[in-house]
C-alpha atoms as a PDB file:
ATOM      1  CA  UNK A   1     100.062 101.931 100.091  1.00  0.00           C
ATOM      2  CA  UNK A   2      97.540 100.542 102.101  1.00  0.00           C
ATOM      3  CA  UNK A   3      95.335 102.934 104.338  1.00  0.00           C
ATOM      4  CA  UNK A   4      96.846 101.671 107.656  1.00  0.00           C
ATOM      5  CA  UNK A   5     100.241 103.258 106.330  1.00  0.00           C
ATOM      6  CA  UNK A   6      98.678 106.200 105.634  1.00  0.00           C
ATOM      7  CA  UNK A   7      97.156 107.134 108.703  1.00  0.00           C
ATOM      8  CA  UNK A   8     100.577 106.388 110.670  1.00  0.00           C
ATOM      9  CA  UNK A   9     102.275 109.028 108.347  1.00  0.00           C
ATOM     10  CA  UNK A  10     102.247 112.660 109.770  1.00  0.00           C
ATOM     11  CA  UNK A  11     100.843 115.996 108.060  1.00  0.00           C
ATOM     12  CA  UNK A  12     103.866 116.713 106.063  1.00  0.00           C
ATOM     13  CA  UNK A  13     104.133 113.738 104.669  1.00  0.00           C
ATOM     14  CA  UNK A  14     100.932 112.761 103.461  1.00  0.00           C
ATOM     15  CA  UNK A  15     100.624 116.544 101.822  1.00  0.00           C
ATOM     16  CA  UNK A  16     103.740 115.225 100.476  1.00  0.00           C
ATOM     17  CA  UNK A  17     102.418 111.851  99.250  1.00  0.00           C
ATOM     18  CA  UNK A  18      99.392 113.713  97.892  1.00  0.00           C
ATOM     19  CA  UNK A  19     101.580 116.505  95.775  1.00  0.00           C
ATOM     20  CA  UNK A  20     103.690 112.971  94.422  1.00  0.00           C
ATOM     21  CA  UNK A  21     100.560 111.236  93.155  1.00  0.00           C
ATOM     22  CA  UNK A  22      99.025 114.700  91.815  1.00  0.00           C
ATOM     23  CA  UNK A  23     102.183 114.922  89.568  1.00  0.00           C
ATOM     24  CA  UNK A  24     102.215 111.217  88.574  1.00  0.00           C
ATOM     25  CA  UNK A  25      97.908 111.523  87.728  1.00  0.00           C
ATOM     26  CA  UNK A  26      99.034 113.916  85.520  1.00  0.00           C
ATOM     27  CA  UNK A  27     101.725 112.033  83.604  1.00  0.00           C
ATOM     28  CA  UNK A  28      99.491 109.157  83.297  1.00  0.00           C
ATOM     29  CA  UNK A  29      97.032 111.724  81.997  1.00  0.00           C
ATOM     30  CA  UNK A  30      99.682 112.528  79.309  1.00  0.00           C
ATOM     31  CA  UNK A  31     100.846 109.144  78.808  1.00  0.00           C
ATOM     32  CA  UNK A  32      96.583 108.599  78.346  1.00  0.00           C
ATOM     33  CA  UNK A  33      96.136 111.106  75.738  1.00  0.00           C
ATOM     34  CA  UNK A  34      99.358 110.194  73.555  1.00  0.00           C
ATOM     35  CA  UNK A  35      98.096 106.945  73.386  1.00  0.00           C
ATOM     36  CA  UNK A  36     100.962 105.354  75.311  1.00  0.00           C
ATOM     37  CA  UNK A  37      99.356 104.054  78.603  1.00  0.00           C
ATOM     38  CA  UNK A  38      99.323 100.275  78.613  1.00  0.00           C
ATOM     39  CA  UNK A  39      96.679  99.934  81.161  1.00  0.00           C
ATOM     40  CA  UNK A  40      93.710 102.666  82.301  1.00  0.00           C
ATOM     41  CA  UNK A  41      92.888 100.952  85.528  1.00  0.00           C
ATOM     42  CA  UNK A  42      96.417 103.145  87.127  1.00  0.00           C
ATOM     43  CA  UNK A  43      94.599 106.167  86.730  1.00  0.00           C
ATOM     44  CA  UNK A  44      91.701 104.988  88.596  1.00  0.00           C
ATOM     45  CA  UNK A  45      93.827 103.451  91.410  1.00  0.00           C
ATOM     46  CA  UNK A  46      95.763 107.143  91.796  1.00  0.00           C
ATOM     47  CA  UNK A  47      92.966 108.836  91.771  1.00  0.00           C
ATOM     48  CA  UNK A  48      91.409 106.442  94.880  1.00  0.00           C
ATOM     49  CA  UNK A  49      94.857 107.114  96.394  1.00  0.00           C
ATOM     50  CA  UNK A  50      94.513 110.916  96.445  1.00  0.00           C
ATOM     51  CA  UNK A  51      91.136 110.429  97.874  1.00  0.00           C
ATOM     52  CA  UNK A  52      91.915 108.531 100.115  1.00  0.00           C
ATOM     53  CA  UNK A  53      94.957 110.827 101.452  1.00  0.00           C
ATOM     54  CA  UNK A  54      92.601 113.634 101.290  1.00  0.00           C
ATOM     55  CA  UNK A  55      90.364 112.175 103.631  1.00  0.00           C
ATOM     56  CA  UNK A  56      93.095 110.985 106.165  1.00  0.00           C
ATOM     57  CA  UNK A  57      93.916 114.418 106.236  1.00  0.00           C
ATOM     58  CA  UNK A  58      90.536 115.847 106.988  1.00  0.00           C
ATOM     59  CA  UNK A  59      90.110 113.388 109.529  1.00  0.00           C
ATOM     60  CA  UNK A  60      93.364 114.942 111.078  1.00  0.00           C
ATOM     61  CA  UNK A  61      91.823 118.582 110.969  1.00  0.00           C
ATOM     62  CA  UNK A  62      93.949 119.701 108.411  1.00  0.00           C
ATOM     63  CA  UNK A  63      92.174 122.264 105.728  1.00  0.00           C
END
């Protein structure tokens, strides 16, 4: 999702989106670990995506 999407979404759906890609980082993280995980670069690209949901949020004013 690009970053123009983002910002259109409202607080309880980007904590939302954020709590979604937490749980997927971590079954990639799994996936990583067991060997399993066809291509690293996904975990880099969720990770930019939390980040980048984090900081539309801040810019919102939400802690």
């Amino acid at each position: 999702m690009k970053s123009k999407d983002m910002r259109e979404l409202d607080v309880d759906e980007l904590r939302q989106k954020e709590r979604g890609l937490r749980e997927e980082l971590f079954r990639l993280r799994f996936r990583s670990a067991a060997g399993q995980l066809e291509s690293t670069a996904t975990l880099k690209k969720t990770r930019r995506e939390i980040a980048l949901v984090k900081t539309i949020l801040r810019e919102k004013g939400v802690k």
